[in-house]
N, C-alpha and C. Protein backbone atom coordinates (compact mmCIF):
# COMPACT_ATOMS: atom_id res chain seq x y z
N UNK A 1 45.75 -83.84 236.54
CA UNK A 1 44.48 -83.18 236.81
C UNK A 1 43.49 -84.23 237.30
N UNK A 2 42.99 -83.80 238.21
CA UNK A 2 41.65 -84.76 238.89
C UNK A 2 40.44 -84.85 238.36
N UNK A 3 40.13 -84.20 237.36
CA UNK A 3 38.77 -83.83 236.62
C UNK A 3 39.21 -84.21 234.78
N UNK A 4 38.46 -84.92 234.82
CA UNK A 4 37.69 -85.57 233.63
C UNK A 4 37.81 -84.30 232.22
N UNK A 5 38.42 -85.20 231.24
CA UNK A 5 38.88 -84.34 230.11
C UNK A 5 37.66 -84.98 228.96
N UNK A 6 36.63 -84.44 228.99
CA UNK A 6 35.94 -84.95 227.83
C UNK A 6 35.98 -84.31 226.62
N UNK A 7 35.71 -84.98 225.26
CA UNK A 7 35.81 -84.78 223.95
C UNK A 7 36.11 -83.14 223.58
N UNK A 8 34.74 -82.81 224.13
CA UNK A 8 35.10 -81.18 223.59
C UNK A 8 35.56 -80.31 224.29
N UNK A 9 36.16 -80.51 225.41
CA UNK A 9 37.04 -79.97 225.84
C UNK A 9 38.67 -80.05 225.36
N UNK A 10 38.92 -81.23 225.25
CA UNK A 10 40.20 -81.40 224.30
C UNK A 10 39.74 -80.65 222.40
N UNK A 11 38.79 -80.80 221.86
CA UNK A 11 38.50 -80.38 220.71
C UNK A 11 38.62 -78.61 221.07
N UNK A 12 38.26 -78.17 222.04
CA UNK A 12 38.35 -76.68 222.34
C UNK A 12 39.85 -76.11 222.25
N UNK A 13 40.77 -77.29 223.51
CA UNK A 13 42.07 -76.71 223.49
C UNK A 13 42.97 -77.06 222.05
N UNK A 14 42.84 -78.54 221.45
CA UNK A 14 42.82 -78.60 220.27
C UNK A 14 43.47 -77.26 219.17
N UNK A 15 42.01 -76.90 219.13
CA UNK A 15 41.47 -75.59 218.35
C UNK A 15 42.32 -74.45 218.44
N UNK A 16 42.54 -74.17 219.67
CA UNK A 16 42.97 -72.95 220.27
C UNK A 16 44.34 -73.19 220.00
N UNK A 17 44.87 -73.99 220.44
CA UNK A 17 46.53 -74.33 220.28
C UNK A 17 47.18 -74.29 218.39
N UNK A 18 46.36 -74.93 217.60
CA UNK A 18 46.56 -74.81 216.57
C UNK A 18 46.14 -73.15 215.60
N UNK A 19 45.08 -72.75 216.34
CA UNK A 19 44.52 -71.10 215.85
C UNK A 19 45.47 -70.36 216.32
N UNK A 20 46.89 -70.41 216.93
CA UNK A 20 47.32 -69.81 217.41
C UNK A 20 48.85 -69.46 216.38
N UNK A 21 48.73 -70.69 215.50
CA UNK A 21 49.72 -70.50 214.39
C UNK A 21 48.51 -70.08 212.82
N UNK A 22 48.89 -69.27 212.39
CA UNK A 22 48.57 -68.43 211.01
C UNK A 22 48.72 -69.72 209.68
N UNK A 23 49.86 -70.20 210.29
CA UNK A 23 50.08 -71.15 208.64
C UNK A 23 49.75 -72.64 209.19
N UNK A 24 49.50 -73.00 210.63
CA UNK A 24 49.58 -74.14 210.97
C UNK A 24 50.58 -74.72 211.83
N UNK A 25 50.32 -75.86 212.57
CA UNK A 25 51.18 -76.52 212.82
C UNK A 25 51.27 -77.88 212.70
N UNK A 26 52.53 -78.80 213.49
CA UNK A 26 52.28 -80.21 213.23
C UNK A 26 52.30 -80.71 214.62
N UNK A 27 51.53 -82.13 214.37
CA UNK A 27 51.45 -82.82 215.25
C UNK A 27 52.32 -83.03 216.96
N UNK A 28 53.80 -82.98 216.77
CA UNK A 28 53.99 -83.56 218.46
C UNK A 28 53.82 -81.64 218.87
N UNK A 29 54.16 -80.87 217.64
CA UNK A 29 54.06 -79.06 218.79
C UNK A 29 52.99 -79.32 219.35
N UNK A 30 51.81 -79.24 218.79
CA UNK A 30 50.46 -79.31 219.22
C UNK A 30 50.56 -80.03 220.66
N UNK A 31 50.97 -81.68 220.47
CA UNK A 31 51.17 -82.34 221.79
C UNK A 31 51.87 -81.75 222.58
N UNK A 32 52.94 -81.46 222.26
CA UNK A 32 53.62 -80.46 223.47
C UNK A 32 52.92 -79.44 223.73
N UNK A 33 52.13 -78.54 223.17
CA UNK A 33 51.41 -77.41 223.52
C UNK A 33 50.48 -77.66 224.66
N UNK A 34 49.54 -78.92 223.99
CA UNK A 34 48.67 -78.95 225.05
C UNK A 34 48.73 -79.87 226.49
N UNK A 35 49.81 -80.27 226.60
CA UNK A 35 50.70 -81.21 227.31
C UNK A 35 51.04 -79.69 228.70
N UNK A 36 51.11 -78.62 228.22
CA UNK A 36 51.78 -77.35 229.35
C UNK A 36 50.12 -76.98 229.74
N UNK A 37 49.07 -77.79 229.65
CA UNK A 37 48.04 -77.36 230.48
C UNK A 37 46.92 -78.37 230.67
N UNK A 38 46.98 -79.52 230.24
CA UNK A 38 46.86 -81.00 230.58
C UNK A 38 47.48 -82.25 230.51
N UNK A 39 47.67 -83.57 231.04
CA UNK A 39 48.47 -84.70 230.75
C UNK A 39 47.70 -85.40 229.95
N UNK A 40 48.54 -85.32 228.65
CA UNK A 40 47.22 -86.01 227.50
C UNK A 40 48.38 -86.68 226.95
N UNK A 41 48.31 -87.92 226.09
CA UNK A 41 49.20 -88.76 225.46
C UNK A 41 49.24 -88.35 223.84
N UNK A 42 50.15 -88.67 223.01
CA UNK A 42 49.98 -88.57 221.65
C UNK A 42 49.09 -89.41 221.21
N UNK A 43 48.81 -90.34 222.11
CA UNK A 43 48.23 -91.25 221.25
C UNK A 43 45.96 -91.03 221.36
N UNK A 44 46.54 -90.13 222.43
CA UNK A 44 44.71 -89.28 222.75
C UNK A 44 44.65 -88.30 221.73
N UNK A 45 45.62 -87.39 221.68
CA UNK A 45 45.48 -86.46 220.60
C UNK A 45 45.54 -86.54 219.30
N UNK A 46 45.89 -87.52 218.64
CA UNK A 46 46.08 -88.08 217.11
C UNK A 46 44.39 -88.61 216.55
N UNK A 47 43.89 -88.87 217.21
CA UNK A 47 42.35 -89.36 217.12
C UNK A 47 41.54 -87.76 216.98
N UNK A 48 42.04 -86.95 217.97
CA UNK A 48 41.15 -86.12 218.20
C UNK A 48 41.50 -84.82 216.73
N UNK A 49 42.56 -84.93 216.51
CA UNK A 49 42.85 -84.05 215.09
C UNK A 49 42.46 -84.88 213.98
N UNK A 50 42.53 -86.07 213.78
CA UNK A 50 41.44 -86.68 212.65
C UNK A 50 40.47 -86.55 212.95
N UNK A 51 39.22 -86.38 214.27
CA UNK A 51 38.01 -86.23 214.08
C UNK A 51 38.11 -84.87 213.99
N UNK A 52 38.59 -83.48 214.23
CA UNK A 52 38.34 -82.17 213.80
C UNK A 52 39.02 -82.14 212.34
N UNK A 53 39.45 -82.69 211.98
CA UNK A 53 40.24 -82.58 210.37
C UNK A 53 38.50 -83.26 209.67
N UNK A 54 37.83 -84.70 210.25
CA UNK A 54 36.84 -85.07 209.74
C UNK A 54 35.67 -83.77 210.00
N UNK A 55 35.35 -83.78 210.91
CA UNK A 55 34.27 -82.55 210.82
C UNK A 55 34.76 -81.08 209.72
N UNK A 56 35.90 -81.21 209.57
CA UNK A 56 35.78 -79.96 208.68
C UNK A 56 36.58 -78.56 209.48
N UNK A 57 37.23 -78.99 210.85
CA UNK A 57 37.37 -77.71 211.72
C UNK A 57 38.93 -77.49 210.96
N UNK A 58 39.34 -78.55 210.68
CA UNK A 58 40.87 -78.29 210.52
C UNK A 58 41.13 -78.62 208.93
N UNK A 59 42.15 -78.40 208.46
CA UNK A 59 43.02 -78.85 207.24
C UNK A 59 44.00 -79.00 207.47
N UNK A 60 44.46 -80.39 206.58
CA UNK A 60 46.02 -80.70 206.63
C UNK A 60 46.38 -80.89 205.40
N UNK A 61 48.43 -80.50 205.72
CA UNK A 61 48.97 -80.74 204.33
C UNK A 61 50.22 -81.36 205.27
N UNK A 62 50.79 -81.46 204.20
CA UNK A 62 52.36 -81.80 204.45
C UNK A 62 53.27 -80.87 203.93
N UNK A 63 54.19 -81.22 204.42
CA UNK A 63 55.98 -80.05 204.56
C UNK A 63 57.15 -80.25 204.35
N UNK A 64 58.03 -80.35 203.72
CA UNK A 64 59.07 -81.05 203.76
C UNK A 64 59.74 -80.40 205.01
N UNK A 65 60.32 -81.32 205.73
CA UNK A 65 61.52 -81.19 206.81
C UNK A 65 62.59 -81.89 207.48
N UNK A 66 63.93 -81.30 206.96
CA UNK A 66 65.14 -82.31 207.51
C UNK A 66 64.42 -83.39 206.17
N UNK A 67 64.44 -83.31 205.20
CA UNK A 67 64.14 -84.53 204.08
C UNK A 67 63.44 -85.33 204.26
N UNK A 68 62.29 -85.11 205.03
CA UNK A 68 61.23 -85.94 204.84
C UNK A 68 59.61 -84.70 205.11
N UNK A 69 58.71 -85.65 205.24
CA UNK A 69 57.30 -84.95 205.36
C UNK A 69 57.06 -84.83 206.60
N UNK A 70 56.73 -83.41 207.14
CA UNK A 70 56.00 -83.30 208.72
C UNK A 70 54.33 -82.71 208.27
N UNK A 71 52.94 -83.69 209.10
CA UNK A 71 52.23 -83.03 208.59
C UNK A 71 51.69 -81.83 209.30
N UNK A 72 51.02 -81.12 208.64
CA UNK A 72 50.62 -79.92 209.16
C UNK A 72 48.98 -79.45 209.28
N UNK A 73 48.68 -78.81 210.47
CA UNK A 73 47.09 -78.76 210.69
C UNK A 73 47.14 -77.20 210.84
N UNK A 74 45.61 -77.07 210.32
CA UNK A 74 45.54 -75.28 209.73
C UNK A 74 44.03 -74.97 210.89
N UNK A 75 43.58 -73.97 211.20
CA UNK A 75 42.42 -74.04 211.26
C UNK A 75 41.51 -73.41 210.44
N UNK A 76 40.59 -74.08 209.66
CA UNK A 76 39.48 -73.66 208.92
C UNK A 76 38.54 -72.51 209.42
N UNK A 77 38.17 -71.89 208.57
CA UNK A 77 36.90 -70.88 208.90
C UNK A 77 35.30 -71.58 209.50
N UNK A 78 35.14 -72.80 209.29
CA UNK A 78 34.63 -73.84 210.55
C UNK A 78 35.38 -74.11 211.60
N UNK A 79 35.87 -74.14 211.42
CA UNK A 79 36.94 -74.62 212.75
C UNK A 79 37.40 -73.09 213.72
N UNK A 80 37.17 -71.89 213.14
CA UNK A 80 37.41 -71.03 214.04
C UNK A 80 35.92 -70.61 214.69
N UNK A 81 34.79 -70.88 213.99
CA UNK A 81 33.38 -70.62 214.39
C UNK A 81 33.04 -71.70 215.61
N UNK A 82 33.84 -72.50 215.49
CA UNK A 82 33.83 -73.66 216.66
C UNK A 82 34.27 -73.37 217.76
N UNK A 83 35.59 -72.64 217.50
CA UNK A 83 36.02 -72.15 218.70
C UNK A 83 35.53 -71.46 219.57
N UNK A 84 35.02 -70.14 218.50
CA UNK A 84 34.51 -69.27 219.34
C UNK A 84 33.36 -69.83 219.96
N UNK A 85 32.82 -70.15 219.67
CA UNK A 85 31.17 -71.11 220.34
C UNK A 85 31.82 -72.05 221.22
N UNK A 86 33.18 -72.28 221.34
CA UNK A 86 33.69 -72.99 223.02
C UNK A 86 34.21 -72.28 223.64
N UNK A 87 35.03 -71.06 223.02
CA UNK A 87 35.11 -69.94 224.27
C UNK A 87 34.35 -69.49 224.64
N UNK A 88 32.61 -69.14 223.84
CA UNK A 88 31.84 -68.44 224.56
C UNK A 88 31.09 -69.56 226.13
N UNK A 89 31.08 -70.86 225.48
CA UNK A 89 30.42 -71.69 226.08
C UNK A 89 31.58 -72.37 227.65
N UNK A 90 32.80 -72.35 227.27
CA UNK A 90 33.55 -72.26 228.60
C UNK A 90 33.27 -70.90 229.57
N UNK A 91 33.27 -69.37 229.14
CA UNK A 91 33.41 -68.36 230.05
C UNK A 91 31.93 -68.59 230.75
N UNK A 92 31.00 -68.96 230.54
CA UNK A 92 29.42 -69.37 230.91
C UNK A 92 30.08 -70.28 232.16
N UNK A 93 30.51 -71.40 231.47
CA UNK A 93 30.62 -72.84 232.73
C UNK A 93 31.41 -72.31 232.93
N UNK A 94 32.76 -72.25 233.17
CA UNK A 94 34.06 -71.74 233.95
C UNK A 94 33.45 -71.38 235.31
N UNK A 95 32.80 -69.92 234.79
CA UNK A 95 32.38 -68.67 235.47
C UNK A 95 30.90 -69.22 236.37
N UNK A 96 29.81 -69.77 236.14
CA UNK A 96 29.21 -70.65 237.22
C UNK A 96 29.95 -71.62 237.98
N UNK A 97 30.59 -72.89 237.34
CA UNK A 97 31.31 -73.24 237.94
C UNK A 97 32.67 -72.52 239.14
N UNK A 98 33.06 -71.74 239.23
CA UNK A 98 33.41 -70.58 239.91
C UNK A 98 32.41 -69.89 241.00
N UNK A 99 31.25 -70.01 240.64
CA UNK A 99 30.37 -69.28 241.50
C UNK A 99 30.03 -70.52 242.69
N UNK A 100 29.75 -71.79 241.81
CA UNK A 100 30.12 -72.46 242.88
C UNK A 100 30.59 -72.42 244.37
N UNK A 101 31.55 -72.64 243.60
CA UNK A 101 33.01 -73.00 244.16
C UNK A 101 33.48 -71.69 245.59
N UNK A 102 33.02 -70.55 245.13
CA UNK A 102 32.96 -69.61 245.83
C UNK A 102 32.06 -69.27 246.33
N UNK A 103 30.73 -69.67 246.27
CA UNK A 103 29.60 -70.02 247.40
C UNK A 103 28.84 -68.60 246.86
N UNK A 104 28.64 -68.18 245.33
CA UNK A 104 28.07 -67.36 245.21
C UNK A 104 26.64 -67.36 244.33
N UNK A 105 25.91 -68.55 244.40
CA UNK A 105 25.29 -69.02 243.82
C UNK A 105 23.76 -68.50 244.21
N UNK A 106 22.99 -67.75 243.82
CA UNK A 106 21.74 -67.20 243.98
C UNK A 106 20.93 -68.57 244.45
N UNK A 107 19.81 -68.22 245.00
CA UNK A 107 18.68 -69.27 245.16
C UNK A 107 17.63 -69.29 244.43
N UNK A 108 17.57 -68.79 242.82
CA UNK A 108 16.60 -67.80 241.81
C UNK A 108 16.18 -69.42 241.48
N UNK A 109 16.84 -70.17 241.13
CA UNK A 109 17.00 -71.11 240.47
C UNK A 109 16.26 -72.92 239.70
């Protein structure tokens, strides 16, 4: 992608990718998840689930699997109020940004 992935935009898809499992998930799904709609490294995304685990958006536990621990990220009832306040706040920019782009931009402005 040619365009610039800042903080809360990864904290948005983040969000969304993990709200999308009920009990949670772990770490490389997530990377693979969000890997099928940006090129992000494990090592970008491991920072960014400790700072939403620090703010409070997420919870983690651990799991046993194949005999050892996989950990696991939940999303919190903060962490889904977050979301929604980045889906509402992407369909806004998306959707100007779009108007842009398609030359439909009023002169009100």
């Amino acid at each position: 992608m040619v365009f610039n992935t800042g903080a809360a935009l990864l904290d948005a898809i983040v969000l969304a990718v993990v709200s999308q499992e009920q009990e949670g998930t772990y770490g490389y799904r997530i990377t693979q998840d969000v890997r099928k709609v940006l090129d992000v490294s494990e090592s970008t995304l491991y920072p960014v689930l400790r700072r939403l685990q620090k703010d409070g958006c997420l919870e983690v536990y651990d799991r046993q699997f194949d005999g050892r621990n996989r950990r696991y990220y939940r999303v919190t009832d903060r962490g889904r109020a977050q979301l929604r306040m980045y889906k509402s706040e992407w369909k806004n920019y998306s959707s100007r940004i779009s108007a842009i782009f398609e030359g439909g931009l009023s002169n009100d402005g």
